[in-house]
PDB file of N, CA and C in Angstrom:
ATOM      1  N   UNK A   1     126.753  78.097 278.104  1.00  0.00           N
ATOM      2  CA  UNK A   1     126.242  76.899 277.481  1.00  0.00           C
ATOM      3  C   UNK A   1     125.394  77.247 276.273  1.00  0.00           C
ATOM      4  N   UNK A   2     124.699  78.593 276.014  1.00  0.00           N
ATOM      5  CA  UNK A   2     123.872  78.826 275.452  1.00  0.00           C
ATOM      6  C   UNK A   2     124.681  78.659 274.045  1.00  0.00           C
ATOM      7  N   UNK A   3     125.898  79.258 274.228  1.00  0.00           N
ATOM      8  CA  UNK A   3     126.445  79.671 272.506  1.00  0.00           C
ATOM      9  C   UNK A   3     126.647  78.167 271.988  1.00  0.00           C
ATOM     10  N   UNK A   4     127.552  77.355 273.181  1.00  0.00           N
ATOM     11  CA  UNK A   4     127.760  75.676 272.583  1.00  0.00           C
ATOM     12  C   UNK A   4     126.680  75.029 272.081  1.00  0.00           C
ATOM     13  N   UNK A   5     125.220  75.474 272.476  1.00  0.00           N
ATOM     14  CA  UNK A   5     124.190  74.804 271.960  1.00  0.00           C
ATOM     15  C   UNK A   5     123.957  75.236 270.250  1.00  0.00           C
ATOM     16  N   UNK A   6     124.217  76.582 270.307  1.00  0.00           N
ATOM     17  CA  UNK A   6     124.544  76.612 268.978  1.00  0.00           C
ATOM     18  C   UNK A   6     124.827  75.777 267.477  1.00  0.00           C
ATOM     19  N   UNK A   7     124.026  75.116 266.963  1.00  0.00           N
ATOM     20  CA  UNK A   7     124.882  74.169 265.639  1.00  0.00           C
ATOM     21  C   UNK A   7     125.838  75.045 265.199  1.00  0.00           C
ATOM     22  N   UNK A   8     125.674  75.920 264.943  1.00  0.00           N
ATOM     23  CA  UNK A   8     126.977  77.471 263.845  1.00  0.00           C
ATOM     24  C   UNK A   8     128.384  77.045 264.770  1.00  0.00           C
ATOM     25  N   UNK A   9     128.189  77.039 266.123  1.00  0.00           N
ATOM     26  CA  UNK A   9     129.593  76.770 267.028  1.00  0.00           C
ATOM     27  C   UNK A   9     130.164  75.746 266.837  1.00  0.00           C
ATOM     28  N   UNK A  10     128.914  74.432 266.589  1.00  0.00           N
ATOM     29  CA  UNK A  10     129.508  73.333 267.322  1.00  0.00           C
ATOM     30  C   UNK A  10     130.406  73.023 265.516  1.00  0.00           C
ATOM     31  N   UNK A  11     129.704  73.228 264.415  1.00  0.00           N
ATOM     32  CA  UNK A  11     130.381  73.245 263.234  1.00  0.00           C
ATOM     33  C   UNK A  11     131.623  73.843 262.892  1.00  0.00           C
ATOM     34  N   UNK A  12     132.155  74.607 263.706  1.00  0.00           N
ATOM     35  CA  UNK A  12     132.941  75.292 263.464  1.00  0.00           C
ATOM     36  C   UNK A  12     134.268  74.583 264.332  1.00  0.00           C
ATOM     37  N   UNK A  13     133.669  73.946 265.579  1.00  0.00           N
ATOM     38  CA  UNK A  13     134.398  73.290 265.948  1.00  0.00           C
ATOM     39  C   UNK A  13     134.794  72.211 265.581  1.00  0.00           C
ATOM     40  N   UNK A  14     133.627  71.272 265.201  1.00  0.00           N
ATOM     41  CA  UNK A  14     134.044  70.283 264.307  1.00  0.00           C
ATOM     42  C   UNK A  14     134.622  70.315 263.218  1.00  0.00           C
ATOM     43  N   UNK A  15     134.575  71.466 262.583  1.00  0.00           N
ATOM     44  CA  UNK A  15     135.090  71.330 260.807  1.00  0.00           C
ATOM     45  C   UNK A  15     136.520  71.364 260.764  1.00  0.00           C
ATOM     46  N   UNK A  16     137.075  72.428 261.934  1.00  0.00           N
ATOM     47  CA  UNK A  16     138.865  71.810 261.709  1.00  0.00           C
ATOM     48  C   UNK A  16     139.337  70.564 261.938  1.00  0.00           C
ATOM     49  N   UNK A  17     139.010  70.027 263.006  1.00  0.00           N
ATOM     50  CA  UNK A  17     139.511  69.020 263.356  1.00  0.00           C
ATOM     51  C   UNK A  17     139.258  67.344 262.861  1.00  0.00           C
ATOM     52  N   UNK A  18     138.026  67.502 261.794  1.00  0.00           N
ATOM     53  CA  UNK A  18     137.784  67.289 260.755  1.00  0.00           C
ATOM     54  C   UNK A  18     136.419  66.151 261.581  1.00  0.00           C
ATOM     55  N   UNK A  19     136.117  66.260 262.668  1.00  0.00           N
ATOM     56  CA  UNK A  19     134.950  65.213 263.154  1.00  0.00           C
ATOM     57  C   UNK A  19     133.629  66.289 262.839  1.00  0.00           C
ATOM     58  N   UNK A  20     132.555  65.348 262.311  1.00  0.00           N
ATOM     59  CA  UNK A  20     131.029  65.888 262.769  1.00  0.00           C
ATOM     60  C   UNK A  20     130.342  66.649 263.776  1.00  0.00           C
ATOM     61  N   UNK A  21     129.918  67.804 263.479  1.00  0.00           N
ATOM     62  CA  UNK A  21     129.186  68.299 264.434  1.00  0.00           C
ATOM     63  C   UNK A  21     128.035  67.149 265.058  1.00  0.00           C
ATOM     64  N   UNK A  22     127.615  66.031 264.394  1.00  0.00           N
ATOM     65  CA  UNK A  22     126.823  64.902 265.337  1.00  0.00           C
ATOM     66  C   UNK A  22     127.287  64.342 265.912  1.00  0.00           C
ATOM     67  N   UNK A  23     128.724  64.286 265.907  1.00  0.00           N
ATOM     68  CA  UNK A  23     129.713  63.998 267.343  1.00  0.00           C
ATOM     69  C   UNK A  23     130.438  64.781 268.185  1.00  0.00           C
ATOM     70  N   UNK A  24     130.311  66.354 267.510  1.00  0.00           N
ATOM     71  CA  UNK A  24     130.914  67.434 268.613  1.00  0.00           C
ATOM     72  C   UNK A  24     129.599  67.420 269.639  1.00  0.00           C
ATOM     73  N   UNK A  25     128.125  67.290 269.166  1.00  0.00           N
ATOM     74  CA  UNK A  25     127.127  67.634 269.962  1.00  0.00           C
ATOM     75  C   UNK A  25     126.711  66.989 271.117  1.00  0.00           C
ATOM     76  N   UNK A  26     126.937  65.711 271.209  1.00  0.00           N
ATOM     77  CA  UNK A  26     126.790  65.211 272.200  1.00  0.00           C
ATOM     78  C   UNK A  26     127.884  64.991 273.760  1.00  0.00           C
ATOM     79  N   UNK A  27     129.355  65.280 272.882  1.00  0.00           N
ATOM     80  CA  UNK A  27     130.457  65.247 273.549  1.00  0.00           C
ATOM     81  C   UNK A  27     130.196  66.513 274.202  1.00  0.00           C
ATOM     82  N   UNK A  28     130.050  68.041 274.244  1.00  0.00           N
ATOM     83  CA  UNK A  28     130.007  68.799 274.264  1.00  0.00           C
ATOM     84  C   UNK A  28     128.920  68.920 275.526  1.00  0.00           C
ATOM     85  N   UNK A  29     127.669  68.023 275.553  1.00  0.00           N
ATOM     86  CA  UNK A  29     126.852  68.191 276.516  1.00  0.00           C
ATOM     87  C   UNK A  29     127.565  67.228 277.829  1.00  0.00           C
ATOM     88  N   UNK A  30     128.006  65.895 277.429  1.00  0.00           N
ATOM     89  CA  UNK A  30     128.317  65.458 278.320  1.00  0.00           C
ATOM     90  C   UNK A  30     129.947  66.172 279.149  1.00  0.00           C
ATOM     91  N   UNK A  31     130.405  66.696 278.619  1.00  0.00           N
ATOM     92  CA  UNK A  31     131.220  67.710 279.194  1.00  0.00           C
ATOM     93  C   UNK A  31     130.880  68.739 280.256  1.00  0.00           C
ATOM     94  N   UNK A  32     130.042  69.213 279.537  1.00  0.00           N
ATOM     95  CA  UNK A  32     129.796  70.458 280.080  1.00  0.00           C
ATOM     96  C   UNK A  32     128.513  70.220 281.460  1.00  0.00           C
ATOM     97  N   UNK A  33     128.071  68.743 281.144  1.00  0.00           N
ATOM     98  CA  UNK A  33     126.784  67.780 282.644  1.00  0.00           C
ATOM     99  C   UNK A  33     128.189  67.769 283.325  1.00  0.00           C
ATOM    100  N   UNK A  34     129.406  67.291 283.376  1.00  0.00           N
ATOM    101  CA  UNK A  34     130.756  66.462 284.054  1.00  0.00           C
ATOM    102  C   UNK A  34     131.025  67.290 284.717  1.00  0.00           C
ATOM    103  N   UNK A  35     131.151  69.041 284.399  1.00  0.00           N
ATOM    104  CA  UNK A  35     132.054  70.188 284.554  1.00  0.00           C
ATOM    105  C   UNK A  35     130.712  70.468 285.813  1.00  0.00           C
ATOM    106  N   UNK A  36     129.498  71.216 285.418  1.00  0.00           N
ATOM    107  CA  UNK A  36     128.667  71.678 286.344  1.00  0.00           C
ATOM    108  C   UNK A  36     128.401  70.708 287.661  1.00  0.00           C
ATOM    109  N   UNK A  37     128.402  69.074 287.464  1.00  0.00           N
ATOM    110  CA  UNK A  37     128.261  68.174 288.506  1.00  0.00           C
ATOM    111  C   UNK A  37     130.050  68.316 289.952  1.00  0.00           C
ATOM    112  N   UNK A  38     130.504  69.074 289.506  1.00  0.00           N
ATOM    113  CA  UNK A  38     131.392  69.475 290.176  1.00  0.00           C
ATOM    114  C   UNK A  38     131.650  70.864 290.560  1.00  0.00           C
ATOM    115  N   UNK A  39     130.693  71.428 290.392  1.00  0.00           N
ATOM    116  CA  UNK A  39     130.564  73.141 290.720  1.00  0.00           C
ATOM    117  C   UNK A  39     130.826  73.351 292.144  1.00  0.00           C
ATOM    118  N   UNK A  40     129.736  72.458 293.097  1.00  0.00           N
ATOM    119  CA  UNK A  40     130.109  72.780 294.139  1.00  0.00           C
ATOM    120  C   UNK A  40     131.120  72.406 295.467  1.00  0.00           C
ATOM    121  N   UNK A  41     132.142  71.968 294.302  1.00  0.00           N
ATOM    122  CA  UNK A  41     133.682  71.318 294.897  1.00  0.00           C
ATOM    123  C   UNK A  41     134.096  72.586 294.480  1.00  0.00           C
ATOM    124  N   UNK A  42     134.054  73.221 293.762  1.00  0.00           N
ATOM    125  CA  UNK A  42     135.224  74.160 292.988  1.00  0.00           C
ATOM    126  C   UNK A  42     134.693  75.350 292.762  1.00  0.00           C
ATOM    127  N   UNK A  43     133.679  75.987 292.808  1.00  0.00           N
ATOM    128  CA  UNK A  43     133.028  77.437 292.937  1.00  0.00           C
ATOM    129  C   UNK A  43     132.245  77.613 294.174  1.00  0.00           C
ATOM    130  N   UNK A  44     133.375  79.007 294.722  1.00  0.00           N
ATOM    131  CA  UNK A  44     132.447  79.416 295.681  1.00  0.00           C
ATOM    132  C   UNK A  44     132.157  80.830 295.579  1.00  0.00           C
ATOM    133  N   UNK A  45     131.217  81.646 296.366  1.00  0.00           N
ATOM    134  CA  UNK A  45     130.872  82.975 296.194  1.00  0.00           C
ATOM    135  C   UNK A  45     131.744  83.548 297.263  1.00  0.00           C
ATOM    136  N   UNK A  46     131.955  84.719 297.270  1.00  0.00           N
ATOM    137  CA  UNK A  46     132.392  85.668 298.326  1.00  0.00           C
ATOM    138  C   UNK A  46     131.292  86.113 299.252  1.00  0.00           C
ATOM    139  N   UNK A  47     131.366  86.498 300.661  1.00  0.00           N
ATOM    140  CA  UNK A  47     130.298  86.848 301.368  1.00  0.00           C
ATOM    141  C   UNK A  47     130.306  88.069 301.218  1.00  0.00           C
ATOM    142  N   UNK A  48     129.281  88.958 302.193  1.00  0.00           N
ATOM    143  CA  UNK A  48     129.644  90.076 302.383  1.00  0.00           C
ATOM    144  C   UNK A  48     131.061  91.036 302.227  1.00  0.00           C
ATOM    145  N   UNK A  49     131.684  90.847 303.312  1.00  0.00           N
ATOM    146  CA  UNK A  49     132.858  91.703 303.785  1.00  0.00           C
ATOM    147  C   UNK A  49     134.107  91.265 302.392  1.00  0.00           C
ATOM    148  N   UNK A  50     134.118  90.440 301.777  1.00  0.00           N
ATOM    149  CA  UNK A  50     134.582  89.837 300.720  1.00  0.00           C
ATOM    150  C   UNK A  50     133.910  90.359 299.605  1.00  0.00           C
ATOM    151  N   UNK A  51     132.819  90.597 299.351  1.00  0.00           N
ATOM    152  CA  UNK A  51     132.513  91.310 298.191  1.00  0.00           C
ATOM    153  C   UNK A  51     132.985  92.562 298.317  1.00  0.00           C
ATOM    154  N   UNK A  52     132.935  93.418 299.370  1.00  0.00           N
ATOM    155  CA  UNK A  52     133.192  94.623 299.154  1.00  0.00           C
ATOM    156  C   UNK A  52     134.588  94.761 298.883  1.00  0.00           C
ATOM    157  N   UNK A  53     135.171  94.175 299.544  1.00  0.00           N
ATOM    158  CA  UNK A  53     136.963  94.198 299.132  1.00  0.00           C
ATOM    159  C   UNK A  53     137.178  93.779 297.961  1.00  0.00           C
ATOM    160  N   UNK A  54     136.407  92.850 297.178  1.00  0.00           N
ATOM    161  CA  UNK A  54     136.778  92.641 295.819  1.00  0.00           C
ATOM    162  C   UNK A  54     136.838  93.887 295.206  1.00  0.00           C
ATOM    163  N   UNK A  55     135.018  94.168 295.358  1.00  0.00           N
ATOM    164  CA  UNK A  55     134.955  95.449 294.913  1.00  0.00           C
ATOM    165  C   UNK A  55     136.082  96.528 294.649  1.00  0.00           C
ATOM    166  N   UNK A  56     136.560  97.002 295.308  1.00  0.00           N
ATOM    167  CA  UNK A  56     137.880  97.834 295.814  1.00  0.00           C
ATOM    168  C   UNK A  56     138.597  97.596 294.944  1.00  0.00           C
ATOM    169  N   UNK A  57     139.376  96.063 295.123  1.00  0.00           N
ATOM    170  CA  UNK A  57     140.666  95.609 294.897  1.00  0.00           C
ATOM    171  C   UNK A  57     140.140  95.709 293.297  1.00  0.00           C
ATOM    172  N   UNK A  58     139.373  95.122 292.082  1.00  0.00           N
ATOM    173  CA  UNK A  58     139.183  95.605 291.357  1.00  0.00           C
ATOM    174  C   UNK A  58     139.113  96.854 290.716  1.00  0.00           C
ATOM    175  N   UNK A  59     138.595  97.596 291.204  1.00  0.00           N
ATOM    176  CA  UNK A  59     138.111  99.024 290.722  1.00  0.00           C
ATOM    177  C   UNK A  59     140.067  99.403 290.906  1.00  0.00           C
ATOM    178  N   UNK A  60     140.427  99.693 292.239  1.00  0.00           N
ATOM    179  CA  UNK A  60     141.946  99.949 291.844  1.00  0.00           C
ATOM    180  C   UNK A  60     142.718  99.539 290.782  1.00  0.00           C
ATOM    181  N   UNK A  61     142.555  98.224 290.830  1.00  0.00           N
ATOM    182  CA  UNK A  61     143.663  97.670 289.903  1.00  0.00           C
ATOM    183  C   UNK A  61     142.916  97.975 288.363  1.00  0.00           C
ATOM    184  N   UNK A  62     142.056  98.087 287.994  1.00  0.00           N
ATOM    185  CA  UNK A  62     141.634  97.975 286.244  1.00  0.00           C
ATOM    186  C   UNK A  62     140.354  98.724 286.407  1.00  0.00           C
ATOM    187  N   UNK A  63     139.804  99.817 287.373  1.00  0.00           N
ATOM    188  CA  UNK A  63     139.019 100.954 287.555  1.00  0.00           C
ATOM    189  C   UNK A  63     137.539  99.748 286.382  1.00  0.00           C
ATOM    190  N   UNK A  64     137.442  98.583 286.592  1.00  0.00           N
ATOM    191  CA  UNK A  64     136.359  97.744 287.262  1.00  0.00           C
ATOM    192  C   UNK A  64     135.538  98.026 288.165  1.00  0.00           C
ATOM    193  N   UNK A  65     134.225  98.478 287.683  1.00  0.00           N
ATOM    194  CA  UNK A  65     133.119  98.629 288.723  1.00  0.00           C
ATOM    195  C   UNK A  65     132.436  97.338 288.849  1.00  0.00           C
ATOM    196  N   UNK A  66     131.848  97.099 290.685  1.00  0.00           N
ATOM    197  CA  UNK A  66     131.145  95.797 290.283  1.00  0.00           C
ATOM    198  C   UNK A  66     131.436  94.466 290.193  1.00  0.00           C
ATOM    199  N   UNK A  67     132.759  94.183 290.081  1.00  0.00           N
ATOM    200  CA  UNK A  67     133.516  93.337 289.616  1.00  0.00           C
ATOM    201  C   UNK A  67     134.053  92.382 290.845  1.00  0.00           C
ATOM    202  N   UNK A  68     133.685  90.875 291.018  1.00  0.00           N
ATOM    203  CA  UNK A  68     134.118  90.164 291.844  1.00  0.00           C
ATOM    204  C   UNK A  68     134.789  89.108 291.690  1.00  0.00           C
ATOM    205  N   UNK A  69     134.785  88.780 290.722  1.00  0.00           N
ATOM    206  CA  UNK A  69     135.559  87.723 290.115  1.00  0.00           C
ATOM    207  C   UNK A  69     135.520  87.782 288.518  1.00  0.00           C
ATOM    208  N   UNK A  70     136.290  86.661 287.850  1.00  0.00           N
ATOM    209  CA  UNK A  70     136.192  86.827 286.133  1.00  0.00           C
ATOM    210  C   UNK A  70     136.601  84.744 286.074  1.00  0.00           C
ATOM    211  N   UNK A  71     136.838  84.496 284.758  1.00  0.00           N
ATOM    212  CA  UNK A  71     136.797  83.380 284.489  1.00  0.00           C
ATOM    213  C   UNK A  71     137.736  83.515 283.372  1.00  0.00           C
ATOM    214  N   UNK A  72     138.890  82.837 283.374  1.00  0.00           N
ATOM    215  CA  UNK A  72     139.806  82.951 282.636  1.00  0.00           C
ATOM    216  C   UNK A  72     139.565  82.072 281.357  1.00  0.00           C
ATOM    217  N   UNK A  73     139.863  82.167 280.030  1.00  0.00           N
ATOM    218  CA  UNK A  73     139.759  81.332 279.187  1.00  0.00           C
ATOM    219  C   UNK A  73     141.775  80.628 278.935  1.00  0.00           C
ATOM    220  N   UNK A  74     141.875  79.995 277.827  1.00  0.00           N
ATOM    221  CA  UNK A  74     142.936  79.777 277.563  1.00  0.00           C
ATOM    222  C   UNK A  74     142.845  79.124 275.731  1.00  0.00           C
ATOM    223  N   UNK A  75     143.805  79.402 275.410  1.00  0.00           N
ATOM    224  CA  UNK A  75     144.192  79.436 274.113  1.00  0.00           C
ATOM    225  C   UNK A  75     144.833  77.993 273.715  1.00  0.00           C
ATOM    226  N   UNK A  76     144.024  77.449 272.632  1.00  0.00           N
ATOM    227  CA  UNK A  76     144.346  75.954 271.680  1.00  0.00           C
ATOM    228  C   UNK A  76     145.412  75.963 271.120  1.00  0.00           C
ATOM    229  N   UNK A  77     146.183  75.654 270.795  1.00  0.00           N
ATOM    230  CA  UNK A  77     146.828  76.116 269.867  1.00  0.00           C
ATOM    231  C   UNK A  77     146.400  75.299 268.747  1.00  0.00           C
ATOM    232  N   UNK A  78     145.944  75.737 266.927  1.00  0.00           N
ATOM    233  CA  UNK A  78     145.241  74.279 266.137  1.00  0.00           C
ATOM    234  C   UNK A  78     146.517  74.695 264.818  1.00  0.00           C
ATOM    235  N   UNK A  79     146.243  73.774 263.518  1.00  0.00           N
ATOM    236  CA  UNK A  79     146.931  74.492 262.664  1.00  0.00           C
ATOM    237  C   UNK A  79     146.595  75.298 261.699  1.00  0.00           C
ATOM    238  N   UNK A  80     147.239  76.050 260.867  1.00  0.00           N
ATOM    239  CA  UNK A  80     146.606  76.997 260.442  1.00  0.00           C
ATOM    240  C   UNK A  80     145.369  76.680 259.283  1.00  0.00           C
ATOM    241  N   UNK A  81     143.971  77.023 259.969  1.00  0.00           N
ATOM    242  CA  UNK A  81     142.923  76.682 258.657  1.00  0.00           C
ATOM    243  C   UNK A  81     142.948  77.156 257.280  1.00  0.00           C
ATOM    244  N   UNK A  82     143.598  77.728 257.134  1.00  0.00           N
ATOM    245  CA  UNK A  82     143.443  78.632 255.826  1.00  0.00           C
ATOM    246  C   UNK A  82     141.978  79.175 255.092  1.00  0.00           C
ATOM    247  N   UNK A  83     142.279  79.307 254.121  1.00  0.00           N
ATOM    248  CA  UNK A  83     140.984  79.824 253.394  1.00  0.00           C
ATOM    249  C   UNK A  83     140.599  81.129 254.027  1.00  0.00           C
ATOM    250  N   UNK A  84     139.232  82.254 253.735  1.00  0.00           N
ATOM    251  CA  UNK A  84     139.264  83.108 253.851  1.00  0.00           C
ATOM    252  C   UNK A  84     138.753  83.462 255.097  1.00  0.00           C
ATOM    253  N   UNK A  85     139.004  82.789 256.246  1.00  0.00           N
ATOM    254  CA  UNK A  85     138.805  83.604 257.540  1.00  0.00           C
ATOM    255  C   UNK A  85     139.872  83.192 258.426  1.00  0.00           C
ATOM    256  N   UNK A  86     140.797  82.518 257.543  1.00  0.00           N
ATOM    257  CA  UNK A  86     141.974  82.304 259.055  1.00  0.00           C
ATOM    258  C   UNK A  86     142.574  83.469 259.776  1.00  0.00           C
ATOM    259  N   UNK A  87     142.570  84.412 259.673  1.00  0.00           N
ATOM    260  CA  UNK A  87     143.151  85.521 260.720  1.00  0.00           C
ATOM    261  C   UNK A  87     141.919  85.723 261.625  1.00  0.00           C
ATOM    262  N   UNK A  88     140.934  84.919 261.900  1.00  0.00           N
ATOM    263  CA  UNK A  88     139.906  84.821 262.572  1.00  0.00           C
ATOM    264  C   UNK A  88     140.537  83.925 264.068  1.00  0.00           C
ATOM    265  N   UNK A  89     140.939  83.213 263.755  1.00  0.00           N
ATOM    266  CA  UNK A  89     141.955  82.407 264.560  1.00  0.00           C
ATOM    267  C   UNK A  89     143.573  82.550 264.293  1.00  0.00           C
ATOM    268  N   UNK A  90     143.733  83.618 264.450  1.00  0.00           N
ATOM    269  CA  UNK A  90     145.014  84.192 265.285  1.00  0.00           C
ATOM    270  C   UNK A  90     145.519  85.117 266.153  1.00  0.00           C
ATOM    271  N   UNK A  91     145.490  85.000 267.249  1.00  0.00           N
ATOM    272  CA  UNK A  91     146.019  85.117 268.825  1.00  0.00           C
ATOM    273  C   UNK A  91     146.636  86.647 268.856  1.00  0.00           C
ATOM    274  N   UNK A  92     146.919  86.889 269.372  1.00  0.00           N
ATOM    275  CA  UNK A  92     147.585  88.282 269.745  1.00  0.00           C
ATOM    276  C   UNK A  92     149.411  88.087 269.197  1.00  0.00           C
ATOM    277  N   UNK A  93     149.411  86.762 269.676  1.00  0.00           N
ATOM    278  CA  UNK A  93     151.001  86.033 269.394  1.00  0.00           C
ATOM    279  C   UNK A  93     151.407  85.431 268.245  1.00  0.00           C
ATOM    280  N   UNK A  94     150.195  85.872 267.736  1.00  0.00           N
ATOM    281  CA  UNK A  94     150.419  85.486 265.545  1.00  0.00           C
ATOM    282  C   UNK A  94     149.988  83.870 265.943  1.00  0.00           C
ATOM    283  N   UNK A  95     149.886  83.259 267.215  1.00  0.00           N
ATOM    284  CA  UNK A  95     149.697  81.473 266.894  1.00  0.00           C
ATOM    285  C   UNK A  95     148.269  81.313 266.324  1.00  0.00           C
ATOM    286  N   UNK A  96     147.950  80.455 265.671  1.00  0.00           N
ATOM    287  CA  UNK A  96     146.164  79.835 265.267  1.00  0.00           C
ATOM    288  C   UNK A  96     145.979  79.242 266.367  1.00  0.00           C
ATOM    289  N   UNK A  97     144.988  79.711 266.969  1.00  0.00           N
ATOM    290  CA  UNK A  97     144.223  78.894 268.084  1.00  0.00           C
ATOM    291  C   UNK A  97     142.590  79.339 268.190  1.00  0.00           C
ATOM    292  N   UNK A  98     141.816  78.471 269.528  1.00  0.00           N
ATOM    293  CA  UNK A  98     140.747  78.634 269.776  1.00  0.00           C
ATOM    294  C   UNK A  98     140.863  78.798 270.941  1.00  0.00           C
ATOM    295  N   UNK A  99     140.342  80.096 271.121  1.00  0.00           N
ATOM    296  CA  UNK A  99     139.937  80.595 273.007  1.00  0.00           C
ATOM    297  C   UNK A  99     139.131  79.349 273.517  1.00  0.00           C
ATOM    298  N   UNK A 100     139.063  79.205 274.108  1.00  0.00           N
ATOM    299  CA  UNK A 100     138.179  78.357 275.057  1.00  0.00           C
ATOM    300  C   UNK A 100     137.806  78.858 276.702  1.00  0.00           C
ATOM    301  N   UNK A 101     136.657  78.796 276.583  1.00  0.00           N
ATOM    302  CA  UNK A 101     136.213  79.141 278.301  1.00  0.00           C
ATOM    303  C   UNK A 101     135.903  78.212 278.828  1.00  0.00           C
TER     304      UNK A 101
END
């Protein structure tokens, strides 16, 4: 939440899509009140005997120490901004997009 509080973010988000950061800012909080008021439907922790097997099963698979879970993002697809930072927003797959977590 810290970076979305950001004005530099929320401008950046707003400027492609061509709305105000004084309307990305408030959308953005009430999102993100909507998302956490449902945390404890949809996030849970591992206990004990479950952490340690994460443990494991991580470290094997991607030699991850520590590691019990991750949080996947997913990719926007927007169109191409041009000007001098558009390869800033392009993907591994050549598409223009915005990661999102």
């Amino acid at each position: 939440e810290q970076i979305l509080n950001q004005g530099s973010m929320q401008l950046v988000v707003a400027d492609l899509p061509g709305i105000s950061q004084s309307t990305v800012s408030p959308v953005i909080r009430k999102v993100s009140t909507s998302i956490a008021e449902l945390k404890l439907q949809f996030i849970t922790f591992p206990n004990g005997d479950e952490v340690r097997h994460l443990h494991y099963k991580f470290h094997r698979i991607a030699c991850f120490r520590g590691v019990v879970g991750f949080i996947d993002g997913t990719h926007i697809k927007i169109r191409n901004p041009g000007g001098e930072y558009l390869e800033i927003f392009r993907n591994s797959l050549g598409v223009f997009s915005f990661n999102y977590q």
